[in-house]
C-alpha atoms as a PDB file:
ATOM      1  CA  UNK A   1       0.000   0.000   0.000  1.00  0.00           C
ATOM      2  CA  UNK A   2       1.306   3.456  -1.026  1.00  0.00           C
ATOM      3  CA  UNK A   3       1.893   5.731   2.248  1.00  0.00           C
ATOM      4  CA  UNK A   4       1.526   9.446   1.589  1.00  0.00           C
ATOM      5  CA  UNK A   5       3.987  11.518   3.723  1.00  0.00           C
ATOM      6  CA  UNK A   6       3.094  14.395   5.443  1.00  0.00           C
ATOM      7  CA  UNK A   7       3.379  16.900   2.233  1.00  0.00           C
ATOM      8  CA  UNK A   8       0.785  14.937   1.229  1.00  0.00           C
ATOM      9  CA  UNK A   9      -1.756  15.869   3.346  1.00  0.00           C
ATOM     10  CA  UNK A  10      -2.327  19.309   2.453  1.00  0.00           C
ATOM     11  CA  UNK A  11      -2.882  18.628  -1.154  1.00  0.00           C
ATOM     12  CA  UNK A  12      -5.501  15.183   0.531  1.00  0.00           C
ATOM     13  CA  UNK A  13      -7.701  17.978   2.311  1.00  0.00           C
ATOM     14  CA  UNK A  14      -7.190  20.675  -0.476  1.00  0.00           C
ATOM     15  CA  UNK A  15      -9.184  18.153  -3.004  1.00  0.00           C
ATOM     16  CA  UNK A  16     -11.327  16.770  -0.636  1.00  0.00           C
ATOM     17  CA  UNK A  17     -12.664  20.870   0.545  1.00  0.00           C
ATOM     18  CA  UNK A  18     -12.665  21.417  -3.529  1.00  0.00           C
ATOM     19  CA  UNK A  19     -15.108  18.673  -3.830  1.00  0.00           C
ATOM     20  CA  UNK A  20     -17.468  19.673  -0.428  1.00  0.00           C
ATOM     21  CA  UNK A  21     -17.622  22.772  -2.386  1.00  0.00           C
ATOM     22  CA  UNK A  22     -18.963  21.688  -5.656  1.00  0.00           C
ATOM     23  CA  UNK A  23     -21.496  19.742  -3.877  1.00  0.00           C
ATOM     24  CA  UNK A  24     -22.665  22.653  -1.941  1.00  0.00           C
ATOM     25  CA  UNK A  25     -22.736  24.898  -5.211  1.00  0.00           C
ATOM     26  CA  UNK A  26     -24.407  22.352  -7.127  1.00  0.00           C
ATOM     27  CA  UNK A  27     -27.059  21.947  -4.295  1.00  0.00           C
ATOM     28  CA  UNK A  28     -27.525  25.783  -3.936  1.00  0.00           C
ATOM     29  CA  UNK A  29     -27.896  25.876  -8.051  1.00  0.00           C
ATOM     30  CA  UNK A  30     -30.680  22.977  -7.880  1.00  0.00           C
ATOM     31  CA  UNK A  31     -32.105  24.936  -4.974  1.00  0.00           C
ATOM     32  CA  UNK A  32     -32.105  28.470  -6.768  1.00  0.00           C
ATOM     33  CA  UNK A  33     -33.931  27.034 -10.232  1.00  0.00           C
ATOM     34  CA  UNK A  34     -36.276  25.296  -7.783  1.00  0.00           C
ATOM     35  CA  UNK A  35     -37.170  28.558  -6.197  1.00  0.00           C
ATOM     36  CA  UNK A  36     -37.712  30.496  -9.579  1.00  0.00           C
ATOM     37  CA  UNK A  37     -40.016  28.060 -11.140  1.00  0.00           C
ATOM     38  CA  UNK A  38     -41.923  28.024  -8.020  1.00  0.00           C
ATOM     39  CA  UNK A  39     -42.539  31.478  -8.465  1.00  0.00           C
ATOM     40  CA  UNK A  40     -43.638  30.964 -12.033  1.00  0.00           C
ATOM     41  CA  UNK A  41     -45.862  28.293 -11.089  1.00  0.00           C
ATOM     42  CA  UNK A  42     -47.554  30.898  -8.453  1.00  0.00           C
ATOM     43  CA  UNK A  43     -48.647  32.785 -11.730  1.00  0.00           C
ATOM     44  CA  UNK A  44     -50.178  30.278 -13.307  1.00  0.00           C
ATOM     45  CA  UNK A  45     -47.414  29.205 -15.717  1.00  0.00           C
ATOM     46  CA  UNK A  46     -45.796  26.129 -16.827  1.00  0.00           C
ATOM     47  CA  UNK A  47     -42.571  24.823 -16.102  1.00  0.00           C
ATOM     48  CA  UNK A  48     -39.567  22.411 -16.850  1.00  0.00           C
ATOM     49  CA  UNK A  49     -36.888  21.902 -14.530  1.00  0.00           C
ATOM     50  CA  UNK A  50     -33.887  20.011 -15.782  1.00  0.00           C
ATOM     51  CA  UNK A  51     -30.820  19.038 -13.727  1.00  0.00           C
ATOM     52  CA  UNK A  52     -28.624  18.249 -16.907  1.00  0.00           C
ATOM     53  CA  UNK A  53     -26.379  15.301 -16.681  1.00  0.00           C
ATOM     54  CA  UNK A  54     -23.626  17.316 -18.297  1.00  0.00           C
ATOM     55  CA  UNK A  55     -22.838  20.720 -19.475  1.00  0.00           C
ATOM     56  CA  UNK A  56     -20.185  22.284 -21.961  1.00  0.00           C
ATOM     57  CA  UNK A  57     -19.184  25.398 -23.675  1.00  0.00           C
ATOM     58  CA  UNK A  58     -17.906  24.195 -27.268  1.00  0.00           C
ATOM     59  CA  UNK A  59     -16.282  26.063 -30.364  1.00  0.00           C
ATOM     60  CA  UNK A  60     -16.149  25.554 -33.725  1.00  0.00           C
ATOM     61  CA  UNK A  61     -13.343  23.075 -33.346  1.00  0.00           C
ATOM     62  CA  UNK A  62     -15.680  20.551 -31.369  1.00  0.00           C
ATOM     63  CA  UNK A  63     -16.642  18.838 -34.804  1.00  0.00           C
ATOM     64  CA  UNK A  64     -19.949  18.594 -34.137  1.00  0.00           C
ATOM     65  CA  UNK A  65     -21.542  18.457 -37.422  1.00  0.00           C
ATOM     66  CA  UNK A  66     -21.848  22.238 -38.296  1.00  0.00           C
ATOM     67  CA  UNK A  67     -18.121  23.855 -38.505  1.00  0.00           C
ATOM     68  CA  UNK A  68     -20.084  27.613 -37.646  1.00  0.00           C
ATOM     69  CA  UNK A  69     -21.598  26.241 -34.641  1.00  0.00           C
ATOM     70  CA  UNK A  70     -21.123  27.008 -30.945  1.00  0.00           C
ATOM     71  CA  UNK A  71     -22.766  27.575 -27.529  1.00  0.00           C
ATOM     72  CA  UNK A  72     -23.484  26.159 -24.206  1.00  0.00           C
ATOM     73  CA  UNK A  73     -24.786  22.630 -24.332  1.00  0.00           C
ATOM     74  CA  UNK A  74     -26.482  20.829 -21.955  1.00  0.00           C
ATOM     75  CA  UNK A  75     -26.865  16.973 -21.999  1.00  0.00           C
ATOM     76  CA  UNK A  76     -30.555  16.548 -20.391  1.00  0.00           C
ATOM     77  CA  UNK A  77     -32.556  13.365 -19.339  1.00  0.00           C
ATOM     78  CA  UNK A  78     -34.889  11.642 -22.443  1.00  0.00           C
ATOM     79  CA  UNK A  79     -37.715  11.769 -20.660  1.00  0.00           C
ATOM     80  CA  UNK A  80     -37.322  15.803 -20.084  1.00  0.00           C
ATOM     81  CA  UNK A  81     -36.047  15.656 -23.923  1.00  0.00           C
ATOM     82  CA  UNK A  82     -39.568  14.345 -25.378  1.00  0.00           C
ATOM     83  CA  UNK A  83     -41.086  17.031 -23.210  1.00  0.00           C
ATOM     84  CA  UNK A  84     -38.549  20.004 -24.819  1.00  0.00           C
ATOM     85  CA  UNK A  85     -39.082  18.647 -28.197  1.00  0.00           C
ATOM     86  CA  UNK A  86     -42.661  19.190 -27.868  1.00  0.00           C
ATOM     87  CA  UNK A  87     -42.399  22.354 -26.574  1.00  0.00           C
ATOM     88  CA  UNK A  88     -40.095  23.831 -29.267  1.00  0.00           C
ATOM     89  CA  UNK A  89     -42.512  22.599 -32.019  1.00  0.00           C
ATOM     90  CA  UNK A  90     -44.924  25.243 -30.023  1.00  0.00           C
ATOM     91  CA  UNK A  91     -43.193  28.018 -29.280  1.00  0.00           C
ATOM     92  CA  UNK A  92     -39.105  29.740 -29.896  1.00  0.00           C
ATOM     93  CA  UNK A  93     -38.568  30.551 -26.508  1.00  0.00           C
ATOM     94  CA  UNK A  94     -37.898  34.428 -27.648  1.00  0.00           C
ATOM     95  CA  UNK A  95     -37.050  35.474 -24.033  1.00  0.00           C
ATOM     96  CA  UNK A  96     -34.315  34.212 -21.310  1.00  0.00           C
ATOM     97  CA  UNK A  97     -32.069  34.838 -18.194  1.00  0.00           C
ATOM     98  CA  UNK A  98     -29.002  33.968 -16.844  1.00  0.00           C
ATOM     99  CA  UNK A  99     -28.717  33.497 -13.086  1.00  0.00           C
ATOM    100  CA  UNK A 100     -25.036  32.561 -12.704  1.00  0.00           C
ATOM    101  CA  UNK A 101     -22.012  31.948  -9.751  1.00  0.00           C
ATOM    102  CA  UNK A 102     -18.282  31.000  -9.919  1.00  0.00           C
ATOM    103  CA  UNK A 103     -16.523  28.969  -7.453  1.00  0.00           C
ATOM    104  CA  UNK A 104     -13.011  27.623  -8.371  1.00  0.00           C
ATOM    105  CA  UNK A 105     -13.446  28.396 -11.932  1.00  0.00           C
ATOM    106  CA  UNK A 106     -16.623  26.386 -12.111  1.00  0.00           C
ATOM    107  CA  UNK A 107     -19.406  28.260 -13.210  1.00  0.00           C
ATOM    108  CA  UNK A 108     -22.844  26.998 -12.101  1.00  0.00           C
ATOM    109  CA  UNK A 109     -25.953  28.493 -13.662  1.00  0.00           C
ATOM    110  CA  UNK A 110     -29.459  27.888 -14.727  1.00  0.00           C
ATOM    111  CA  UNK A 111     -30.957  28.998 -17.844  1.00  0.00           C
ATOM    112  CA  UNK A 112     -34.458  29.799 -18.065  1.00  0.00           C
ATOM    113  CA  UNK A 113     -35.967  29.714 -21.401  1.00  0.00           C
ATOM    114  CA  UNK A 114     -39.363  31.556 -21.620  1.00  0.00           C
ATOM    115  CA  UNK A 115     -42.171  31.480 -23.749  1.00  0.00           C
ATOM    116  CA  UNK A 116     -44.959  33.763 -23.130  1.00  0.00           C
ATOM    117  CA  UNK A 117     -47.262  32.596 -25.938  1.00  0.00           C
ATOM    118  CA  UNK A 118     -47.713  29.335 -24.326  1.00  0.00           C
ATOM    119  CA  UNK A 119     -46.997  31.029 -20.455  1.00  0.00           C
ATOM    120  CA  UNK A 120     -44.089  28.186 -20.570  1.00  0.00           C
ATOM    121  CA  UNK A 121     -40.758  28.331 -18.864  1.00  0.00           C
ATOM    122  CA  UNK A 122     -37.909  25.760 -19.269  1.00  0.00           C
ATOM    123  CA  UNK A 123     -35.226  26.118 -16.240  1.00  0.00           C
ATOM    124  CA  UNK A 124     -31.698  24.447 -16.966  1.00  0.00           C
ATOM    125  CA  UNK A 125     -29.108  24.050 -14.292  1.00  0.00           C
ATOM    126  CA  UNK A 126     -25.709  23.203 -15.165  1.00  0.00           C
ATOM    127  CA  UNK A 127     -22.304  23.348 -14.194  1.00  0.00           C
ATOM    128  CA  UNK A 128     -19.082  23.616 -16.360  1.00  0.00           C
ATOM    129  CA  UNK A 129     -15.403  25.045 -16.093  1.00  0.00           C
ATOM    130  CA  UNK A 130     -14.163  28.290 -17.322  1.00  0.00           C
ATOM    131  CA  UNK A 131     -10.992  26.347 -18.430  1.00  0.00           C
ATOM    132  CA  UNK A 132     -13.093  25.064 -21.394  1.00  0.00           C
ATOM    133  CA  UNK A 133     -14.595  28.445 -22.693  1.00  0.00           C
ATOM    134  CA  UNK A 134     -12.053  30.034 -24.310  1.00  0.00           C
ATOM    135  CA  UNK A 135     -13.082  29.417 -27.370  1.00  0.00           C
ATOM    136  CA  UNK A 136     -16.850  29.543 -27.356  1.00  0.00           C
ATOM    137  CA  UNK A 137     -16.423  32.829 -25.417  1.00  0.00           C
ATOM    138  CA  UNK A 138     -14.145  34.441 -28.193  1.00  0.00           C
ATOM    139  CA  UNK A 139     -16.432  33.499 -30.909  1.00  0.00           C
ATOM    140  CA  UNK A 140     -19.054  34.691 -28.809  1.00  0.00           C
ATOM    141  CA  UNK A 141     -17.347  38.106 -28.245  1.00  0.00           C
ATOM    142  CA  UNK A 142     -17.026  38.205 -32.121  1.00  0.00           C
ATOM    143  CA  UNK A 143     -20.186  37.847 -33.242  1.00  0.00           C
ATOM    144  CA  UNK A 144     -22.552  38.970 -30.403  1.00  0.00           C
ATOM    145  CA  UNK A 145     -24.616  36.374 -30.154  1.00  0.00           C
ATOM    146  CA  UNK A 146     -24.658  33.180 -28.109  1.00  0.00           C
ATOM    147  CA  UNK A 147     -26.940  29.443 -28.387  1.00  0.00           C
ATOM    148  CA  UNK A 148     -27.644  27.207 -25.863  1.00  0.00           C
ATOM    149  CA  UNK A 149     -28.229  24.226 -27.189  1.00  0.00           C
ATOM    150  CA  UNK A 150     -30.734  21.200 -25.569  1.00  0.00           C
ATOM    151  CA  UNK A 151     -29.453  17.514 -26.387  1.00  0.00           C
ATOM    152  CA  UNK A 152     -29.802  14.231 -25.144  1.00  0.00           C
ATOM    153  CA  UNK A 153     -26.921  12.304 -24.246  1.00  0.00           C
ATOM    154  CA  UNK A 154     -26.512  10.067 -28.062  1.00  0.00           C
ATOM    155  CA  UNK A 155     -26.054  13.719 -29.606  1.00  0.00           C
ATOM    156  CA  UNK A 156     -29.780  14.382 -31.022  1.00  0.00           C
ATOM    157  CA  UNK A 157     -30.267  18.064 -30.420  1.00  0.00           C
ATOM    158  CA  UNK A 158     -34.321  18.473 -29.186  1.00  0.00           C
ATOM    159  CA  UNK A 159     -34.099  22.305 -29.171  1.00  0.00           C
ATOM    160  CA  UNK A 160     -31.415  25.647 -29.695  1.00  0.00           C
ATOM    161  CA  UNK A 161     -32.361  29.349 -28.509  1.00  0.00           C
ATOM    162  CA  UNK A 162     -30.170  32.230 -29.468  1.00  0.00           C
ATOM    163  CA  UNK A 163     -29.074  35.097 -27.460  1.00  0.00           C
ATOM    164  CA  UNK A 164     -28.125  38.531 -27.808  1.00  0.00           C
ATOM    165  CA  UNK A 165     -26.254  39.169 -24.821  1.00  0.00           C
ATOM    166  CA  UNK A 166     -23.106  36.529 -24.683  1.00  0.00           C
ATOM    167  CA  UNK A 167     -21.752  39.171 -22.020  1.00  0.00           C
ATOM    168  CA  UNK A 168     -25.317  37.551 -19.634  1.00  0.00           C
ATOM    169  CA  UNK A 169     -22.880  33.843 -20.104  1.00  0.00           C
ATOM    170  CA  UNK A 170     -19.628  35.427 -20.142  1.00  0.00           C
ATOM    171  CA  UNK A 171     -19.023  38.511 -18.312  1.00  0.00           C
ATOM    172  CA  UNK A 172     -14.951  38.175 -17.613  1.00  0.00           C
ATOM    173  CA  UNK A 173     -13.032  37.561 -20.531  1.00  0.00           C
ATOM    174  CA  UNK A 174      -9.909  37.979 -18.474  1.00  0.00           C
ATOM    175  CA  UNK A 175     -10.638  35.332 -16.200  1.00  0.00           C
ATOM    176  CA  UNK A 176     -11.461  32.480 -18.940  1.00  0.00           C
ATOM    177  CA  UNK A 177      -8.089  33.716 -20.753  1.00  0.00           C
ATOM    178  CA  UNK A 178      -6.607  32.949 -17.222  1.00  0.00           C
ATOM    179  CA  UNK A 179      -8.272  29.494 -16.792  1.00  0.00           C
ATOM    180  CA  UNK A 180      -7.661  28.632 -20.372  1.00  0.00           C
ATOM    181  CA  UNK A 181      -5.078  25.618 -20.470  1.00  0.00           C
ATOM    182  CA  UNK A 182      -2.872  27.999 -22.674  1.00  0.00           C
ATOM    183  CA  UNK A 183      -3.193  30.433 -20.133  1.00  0.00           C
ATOM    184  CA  UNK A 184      -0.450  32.665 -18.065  1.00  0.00           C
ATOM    185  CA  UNK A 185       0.568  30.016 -15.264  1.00  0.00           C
ATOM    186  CA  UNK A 186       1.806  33.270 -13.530  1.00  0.00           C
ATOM    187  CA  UNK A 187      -1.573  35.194 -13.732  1.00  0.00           C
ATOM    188  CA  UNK A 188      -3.536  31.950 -13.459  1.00  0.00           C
ATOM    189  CA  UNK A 189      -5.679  31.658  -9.785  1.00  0.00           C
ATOM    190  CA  UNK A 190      -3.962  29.227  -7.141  1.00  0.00           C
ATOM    191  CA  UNK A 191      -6.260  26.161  -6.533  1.00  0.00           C
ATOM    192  CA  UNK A 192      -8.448  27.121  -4.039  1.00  0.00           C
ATOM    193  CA  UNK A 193      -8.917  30.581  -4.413  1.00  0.00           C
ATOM    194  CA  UNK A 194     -12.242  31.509  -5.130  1.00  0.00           C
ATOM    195  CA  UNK A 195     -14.415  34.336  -6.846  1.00  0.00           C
ATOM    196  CA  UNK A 196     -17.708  34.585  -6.623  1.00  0.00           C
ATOM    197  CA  UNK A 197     -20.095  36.678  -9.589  1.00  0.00           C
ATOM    198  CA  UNK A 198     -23.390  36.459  -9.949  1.00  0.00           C
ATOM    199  CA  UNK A 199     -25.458  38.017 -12.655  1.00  0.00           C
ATOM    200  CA  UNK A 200     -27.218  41.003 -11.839  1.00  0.00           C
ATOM    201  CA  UNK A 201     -30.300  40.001 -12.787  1.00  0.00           C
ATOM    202  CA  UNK A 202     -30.178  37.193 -10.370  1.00  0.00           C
ATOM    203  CA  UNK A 203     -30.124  39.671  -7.578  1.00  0.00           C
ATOM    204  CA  UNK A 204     -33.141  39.681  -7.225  1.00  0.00           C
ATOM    205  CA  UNK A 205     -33.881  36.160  -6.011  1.00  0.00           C
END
């Protein structure tokens, strides 16, 4: 069996507090979405709430069948993908929000997706690293525009909104350069530091 010395155990309890902190930011993220379509309920609307089993900002370079395409994708569960499907055949989702935090350079944020016509709201929460953004972001920044896309987990994309503010998913360039694996290592954050930035319009929660 493999002892670890005593320079060991910093780096032991420095992973173990990273991962106690995901869990409680992922909790608080389930918690928040759960709070806002409550509120939506209250007025009479429907709503989706979707935990998704994976999230990811991808570029161009992600080969994913369309060399323009990017966004923020979110792997969600099939039965909650027959259920999108159906509602994109109804309505285009014209309005959204971001309600976002950082922790680590993990972002965790819910999307809601609202469609008045039908008094329908989808709520997304995901979670995903800044360190994979770079490119997404740039492109992004470029064009002034942003997707989130709504998949299951073979691929089969059930519905894609666009957005007009990619500033609402990426408000500090700086900080994904930073994170980016390409990065400055001398400007990069230390594991464990921590920054916390929440959009504005999820101050009022």
């Amino acid at each position: 069996m493999v002892e670890l010395g005593d320079e060991e155990v910093p780096d032991v309890e420095r992973i173990a507090g990273e991962a106690d902190r995901r869990r409680e930011a992922w909790g608080a993220t389930l918690d928040d979405m759960t709070a806002m379509a409550d509120e939506f309920e209250a007025d009479g609307w429907t709503t989706v709430r979707i935990a998704a089993g994976d999230t990811g900002p991808f570029g161009p370079s992600s080969l994913k069948g369309d060399d323009d395409a990017f966004g923020l994708a979110y792997v969600i569960p099939g039965d909650k993908a027959e259920v999108v499907s159906d509602l994109f055949e109804q309505s285009s989702f014209p309005e959204y929000e971001i309600y976002r935090a950082e922790n680590d350079g993990r972002v965790y944020m819910v999307t809601a997706l609202f469609a008045p016509d039908i008094e329908t709201a989808v709520f997304i929460a995901g979670a995903w690293d800044l360190r994979h953004a770079l490119e997404c972001a740039t492109v992004a920044d470029e064009v002034g525009l942003m997707y989130t896309y709504l998949q299951k987990l073979d691929g089969t994309i059930v519905g894609v909104v666009e957005h007009d503010d990619p500033e609402k998913f990426f408000p500090n360039m700086d900080a994904i350069r930073r994170y980016a694996p390409n990065g400055d290592d001398e400007t990069a954050p230390a594991d464990g530091d921590e920054t916390e930035a929440e959009d504005a319009e999820a101050d009022d929660e």
